[in-house]
N, C-alpha and C. Protein backbone atom coordinates (compact mmCIF):
# COMPACT_ATOMS: atom_id res chain seq x y z
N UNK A 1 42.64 19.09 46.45
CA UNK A 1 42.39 19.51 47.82
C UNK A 1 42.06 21.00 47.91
N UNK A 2 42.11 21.03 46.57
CA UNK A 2 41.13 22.93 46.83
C UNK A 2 40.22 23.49 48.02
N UNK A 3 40.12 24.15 49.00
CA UNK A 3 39.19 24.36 49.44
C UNK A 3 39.51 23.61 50.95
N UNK A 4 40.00 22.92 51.05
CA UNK A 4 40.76 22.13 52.15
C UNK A 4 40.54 22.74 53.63
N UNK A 5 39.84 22.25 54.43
CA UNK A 5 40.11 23.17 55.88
C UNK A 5 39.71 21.41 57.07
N UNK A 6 40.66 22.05 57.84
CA UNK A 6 41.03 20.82 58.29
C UNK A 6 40.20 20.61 60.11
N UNK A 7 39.45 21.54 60.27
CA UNK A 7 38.38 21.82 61.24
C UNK A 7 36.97 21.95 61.27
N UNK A 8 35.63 21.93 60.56
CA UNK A 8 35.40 20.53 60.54
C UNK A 8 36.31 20.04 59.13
N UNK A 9 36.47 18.89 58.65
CA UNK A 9 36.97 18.67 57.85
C UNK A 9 36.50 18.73 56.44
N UNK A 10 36.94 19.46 55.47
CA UNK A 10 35.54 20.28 54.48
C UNK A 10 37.05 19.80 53.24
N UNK A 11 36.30 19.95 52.09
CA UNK A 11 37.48 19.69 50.84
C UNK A 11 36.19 20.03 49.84
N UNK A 12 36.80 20.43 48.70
CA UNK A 12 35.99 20.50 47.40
C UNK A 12 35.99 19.02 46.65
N UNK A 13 37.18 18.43 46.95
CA UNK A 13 36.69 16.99 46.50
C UNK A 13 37.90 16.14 46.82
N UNK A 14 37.64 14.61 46.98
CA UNK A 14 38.61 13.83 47.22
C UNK A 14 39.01 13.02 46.57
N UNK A 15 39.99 12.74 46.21
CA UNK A 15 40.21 11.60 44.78
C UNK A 15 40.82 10.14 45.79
N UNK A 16 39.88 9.34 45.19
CA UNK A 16 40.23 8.31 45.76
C UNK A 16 41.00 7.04 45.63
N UNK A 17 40.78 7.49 43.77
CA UNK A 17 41.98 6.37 43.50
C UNK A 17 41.92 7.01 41.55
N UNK A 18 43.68 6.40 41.22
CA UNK A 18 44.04 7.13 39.96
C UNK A 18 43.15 5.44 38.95
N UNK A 19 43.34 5.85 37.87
CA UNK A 19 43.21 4.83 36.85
C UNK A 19 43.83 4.72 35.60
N UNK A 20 44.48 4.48 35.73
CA UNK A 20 45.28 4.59 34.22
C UNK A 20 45.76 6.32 34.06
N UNK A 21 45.33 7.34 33.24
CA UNK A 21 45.61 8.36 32.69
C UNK A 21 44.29 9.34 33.61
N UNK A 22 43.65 8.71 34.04
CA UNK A 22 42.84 9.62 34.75
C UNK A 22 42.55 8.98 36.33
N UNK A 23 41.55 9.87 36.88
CA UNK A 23 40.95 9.43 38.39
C UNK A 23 39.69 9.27 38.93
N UNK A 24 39.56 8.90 40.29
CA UNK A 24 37.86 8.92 40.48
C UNK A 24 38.49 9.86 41.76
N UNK A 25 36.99 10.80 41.77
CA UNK A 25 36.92 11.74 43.08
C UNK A 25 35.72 11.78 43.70
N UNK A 26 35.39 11.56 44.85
CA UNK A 26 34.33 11.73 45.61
C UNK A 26 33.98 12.98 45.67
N UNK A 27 33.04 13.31 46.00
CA UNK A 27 32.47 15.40 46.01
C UNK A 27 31.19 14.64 47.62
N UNK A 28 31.57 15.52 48.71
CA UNK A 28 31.06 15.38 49.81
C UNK A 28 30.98 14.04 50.89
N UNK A 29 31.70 13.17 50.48
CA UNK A 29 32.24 12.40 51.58
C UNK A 29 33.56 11.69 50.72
N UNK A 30 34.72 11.44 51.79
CA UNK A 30 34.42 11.45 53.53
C UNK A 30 34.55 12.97 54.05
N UNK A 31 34.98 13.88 53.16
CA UNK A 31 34.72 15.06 53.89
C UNK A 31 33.42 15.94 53.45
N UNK A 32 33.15 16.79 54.60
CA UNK A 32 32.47 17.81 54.21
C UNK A 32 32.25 18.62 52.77
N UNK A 33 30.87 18.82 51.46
CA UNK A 33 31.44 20.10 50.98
C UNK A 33 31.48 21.75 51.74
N UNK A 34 32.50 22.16 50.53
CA UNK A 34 33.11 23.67 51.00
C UNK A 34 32.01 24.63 50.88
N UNK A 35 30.90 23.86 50.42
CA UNK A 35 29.76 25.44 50.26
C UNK A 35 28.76 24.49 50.78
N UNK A 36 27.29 25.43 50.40
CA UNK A 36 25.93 24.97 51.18
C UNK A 36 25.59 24.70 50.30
N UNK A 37 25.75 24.69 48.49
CA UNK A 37 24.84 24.40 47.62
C UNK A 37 24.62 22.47 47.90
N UNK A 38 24.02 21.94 46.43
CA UNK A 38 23.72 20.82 46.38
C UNK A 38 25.13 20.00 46.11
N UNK A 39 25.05 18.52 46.25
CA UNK A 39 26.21 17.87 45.60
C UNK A 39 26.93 17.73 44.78
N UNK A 40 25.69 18.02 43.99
CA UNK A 40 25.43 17.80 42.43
C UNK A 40 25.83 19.15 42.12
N UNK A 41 25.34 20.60 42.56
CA UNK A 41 26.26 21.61 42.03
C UNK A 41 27.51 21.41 42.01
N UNK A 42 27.72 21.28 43.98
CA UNK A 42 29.44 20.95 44.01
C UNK A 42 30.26 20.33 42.75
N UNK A 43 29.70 19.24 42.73
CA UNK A 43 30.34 18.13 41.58
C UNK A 43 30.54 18.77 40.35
N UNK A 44 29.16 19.50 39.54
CA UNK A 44 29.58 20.69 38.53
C UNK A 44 30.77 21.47 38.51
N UNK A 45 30.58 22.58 39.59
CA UNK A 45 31.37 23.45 40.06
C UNK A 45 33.03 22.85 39.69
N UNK A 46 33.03 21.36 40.40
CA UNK A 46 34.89 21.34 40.92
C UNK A 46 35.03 20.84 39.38
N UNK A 47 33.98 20.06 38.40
CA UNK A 47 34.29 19.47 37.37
C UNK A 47 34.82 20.67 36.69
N UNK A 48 34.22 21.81 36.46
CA UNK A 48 34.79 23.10 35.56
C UNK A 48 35.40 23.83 36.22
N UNK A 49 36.29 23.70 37.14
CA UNK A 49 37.46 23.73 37.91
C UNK A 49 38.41 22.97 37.23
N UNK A 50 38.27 21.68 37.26
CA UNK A 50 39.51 20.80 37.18
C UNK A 50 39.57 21.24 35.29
N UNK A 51 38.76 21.42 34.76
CA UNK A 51 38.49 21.61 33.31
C UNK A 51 39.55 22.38 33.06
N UNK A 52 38.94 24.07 33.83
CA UNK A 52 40.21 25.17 33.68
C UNK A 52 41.35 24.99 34.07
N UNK A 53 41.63 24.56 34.92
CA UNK A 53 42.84 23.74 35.27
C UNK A 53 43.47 23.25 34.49
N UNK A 54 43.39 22.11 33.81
CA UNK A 54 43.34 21.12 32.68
C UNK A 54 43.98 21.77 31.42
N UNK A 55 43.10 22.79 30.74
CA UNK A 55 43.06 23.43 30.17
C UNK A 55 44.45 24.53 30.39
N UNK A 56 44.25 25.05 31.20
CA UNK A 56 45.69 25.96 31.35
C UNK A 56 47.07 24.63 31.67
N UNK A 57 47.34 24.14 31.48
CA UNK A 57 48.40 23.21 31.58
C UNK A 57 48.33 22.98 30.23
N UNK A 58 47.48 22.59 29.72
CA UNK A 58 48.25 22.10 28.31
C UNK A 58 48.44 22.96 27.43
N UNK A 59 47.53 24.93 27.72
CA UNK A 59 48.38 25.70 26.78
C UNK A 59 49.69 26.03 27.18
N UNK A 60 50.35 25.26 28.24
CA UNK A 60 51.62 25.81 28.68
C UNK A 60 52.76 25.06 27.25
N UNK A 61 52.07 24.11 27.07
CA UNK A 61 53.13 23.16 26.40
C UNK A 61 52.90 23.16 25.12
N UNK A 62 51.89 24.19 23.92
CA UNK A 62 51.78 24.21 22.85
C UNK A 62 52.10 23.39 21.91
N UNK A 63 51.07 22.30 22.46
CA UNK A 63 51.26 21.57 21.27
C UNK A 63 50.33 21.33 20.05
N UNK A 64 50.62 20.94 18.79
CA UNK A 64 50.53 20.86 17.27
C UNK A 64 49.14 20.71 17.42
N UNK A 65 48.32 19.97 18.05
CA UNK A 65 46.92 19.48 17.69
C UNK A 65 46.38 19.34 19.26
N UNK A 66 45.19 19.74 19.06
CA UNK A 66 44.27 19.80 20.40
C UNK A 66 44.77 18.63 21.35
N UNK A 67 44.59 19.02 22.49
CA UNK A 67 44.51 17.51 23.92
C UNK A 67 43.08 17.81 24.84
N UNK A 68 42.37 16.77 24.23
CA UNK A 68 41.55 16.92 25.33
C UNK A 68 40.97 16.27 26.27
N UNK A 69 40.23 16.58 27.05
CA UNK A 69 39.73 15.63 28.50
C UNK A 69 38.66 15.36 28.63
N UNK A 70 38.28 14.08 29.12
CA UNK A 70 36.84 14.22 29.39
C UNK A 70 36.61 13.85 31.11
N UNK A 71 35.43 13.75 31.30
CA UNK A 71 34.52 13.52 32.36
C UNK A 71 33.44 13.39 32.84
N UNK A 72 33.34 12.02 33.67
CA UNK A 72 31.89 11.87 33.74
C UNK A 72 31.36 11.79 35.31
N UNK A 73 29.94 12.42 35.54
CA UNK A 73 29.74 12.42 37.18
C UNK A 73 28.98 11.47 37.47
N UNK A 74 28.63 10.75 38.63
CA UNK A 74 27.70 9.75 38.91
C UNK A 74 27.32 10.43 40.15
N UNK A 75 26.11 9.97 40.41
CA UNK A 75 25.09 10.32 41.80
C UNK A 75 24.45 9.31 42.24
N UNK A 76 24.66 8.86 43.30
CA UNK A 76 24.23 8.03 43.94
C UNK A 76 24.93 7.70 45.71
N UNK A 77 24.41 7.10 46.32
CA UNK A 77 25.20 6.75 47.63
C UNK A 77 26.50 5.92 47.44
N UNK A 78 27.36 6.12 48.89
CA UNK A 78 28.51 5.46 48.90
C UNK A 78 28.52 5.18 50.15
N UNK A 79 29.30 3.88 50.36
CA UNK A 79 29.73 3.21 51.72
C UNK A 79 31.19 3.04 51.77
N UNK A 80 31.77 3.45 53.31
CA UNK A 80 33.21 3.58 52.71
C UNK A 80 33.72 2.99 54.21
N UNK A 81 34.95 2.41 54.24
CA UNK A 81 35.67 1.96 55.64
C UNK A 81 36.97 2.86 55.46
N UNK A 82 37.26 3.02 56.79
CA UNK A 82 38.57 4.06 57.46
C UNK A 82 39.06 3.45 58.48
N UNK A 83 41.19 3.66 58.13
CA UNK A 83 41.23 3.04 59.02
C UNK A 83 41.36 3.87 60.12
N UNK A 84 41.86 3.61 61.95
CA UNK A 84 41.03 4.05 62.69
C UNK A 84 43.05 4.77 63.39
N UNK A 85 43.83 4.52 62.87
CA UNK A 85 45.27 4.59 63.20
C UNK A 85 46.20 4.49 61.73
N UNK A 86 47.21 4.89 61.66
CA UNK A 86 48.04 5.07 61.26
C UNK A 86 48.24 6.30 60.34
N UNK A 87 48.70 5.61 58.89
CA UNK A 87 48.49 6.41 57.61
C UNK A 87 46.89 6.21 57.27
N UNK A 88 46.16 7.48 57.36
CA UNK A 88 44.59 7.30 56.74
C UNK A 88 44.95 6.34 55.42
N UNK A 89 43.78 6.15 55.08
CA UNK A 89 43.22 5.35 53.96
C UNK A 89 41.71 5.53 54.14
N UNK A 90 41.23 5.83 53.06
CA UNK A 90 39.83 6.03 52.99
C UNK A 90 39.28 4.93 51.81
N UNK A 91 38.38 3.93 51.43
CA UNK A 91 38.26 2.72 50.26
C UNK A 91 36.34 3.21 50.55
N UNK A 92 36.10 3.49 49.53
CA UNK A 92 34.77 3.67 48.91
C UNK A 92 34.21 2.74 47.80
N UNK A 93 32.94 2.47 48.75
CA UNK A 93 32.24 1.20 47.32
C UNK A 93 30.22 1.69 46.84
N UNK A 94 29.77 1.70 45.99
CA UNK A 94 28.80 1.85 45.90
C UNK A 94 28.55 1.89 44.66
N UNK A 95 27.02 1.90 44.36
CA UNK A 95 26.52 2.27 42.62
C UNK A 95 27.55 3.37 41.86
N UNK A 96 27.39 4.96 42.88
CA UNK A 96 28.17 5.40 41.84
C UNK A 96 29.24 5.56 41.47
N UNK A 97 30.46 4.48 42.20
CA UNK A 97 31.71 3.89 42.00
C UNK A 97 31.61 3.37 41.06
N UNK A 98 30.80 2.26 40.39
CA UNK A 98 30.09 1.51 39.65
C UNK A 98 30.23 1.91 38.22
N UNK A 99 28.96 3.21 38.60
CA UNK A 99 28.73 3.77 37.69
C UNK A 99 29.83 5.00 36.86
N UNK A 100 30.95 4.99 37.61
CA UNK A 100 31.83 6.04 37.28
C UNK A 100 32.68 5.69 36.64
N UNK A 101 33.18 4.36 37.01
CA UNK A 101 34.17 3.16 36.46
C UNK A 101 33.64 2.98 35.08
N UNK A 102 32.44 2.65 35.02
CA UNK A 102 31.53 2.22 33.58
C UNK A 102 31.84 3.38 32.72
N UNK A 103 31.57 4.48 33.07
CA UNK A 103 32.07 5.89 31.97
C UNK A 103 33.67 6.02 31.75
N UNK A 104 34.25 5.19 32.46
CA UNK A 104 35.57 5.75 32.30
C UNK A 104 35.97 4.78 31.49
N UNK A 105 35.19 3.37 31.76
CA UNK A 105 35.54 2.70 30.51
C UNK A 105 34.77 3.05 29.15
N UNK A 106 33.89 3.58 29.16
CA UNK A 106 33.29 4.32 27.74
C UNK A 106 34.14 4.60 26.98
N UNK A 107 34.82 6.14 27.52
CA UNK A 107 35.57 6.72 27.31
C UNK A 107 36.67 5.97 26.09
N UNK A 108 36.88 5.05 26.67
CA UNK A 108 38.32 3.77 25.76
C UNK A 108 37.61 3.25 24.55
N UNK A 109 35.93 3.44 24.51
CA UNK A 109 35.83 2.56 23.10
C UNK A 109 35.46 3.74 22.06
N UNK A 110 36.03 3.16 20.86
CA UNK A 110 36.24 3.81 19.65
C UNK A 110 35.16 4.55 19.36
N UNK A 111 33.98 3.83 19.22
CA UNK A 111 32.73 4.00 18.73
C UNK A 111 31.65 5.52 19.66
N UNK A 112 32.47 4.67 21.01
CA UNK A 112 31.40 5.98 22.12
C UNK A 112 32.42 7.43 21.71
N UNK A 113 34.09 6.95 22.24
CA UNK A 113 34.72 8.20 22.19
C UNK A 113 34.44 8.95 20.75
N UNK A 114 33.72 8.80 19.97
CA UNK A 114 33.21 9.48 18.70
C UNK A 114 32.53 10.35 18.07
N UNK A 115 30.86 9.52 19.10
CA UNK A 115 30.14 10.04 19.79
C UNK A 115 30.55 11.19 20.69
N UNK A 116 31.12 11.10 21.62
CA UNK A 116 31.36 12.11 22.70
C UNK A 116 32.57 13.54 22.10
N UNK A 117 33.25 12.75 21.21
CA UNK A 117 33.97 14.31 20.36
C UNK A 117 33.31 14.43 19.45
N UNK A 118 32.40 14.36 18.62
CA UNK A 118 31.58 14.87 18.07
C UNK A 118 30.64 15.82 18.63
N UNK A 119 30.25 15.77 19.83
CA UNK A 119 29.50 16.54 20.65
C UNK A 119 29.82 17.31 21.76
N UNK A 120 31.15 17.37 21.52
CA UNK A 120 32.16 17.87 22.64
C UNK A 120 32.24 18.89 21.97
């Protein structure tokens, strides 16, 4: 909720649901982004955010052999329902839900994650 302002309602990004060891986050709906650039910057931007972030937490805990993270962005539209009373809930569906889910399962196979630390 970096960036958070609650008039119009603006956020650097929204996470909408956890998955196992990681999450999915929306970048510009249901809220506003916090700057004028593109989405797709935004989405850059908060990704090497959450990176440094990331990154300073696990040199807190020095441990023996590297930990590292990955992440992947998708672009595309989303359709989402809200409810209209109570505790919010926000449920988002679209391609790049889809498509974000699909990288996160990448991520789990032997062969890609190999690929991707090799080039990491």
């Amino acid at each position: 909720m970096k960036g958070y302002e609650h008039n119009p309602l603006r956020s650097r990004a929204f996470r909408l649901k956890e998955t196992g060891d990681g999450f999915i986050s929306a970048v510009g709906y249901p809220f506003l982004p916090i700057d004028s650039s593109s989405l797709a910057d935004g989405a850059v931007s908060t990704a090497l955010i959450m990176f440094e972030a990331f990154n300073l937490e696990v040199r807190k805990f020095n441990y023996s052999r590297p930990i590292k993270g990955a992440m992947g962005l998708a672009y595309n539209s989303v359709q989402g329902t809200f409810q209209s009373g109570g505790i919010q809930s926000y449920d988002l569906f679209g391609d790049s839900l889809i498509q974000a889910a699909k990288y996160e399962e990448l991520r789990k196979q032997p062969a890609f994650w190999k690929i991707f630390s090799d080039h990491a």
